[in-house]
Protein backbone atom coordinates (compact mmCIF):
# COMPACT_ATOMS: atom_id res chain seq x y z
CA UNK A 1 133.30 -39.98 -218.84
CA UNK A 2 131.65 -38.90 -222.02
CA UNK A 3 133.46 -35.94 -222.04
CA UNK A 4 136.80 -37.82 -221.46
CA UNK A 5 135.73 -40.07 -224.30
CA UNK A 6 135.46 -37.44 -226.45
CA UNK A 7 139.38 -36.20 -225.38
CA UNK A 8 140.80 -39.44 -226.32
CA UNK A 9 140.37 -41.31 -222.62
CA UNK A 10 140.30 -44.74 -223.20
CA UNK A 11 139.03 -46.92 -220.41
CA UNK A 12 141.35 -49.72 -219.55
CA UNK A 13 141.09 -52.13 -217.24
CA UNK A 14 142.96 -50.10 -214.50
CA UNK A 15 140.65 -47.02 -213.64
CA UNK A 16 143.75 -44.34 -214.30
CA UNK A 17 142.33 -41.20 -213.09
CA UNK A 18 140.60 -38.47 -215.77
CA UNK A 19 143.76 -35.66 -216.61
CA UNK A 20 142.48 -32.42 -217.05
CA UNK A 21 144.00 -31.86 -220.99
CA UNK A 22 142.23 -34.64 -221.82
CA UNK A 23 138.58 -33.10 -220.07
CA UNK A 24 139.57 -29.70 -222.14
CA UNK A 25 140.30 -31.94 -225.73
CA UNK A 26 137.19 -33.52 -224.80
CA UNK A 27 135.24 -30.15 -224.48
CA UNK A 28 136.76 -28.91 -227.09
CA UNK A 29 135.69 -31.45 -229.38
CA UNK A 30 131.80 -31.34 -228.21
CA UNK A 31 131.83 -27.54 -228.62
CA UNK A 32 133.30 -27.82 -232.18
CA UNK A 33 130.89 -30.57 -232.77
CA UNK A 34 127.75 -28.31 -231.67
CA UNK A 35 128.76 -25.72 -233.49
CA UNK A 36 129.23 -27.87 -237.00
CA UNK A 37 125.19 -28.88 -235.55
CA UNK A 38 124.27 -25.90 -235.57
CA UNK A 39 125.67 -24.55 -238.61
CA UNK A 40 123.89 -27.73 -240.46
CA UNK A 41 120.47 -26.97 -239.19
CA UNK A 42 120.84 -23.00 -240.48
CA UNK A 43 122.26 -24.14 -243.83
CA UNK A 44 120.29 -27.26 -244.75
C-alpha cells in the first residue's frame, strides 16, 4: 500500500482494489525519489 500511496491511491472507506497505473506512478515516484537521495548524498 505504500507503493500505491505513493501513486496517488487514497484509501477510502470502501477497499477499491489497487489499479496497476497507479502501482507504476507509485514506483515511479520512489525510484525518482531514490535517485534525488542519492544524488544528495554524492553532492552534499
Amino acid at each position: 500500500e505504500s507503493i500505491a500511496f505513493l501513486g496517488g491511491y487514497l484509501e477510502h472507506r470502501r477497499k477499491s482494489p489497487i489499479g496497476i497505473q497507479v502501482l507504476w506512478r507509485g514506483w515511479s515516484n520512489l525510484r525518482d525519489l531514490c535517485q534525488g537521495w542519492l544524488l544528495a548524498q554524492i553532492y552534499t
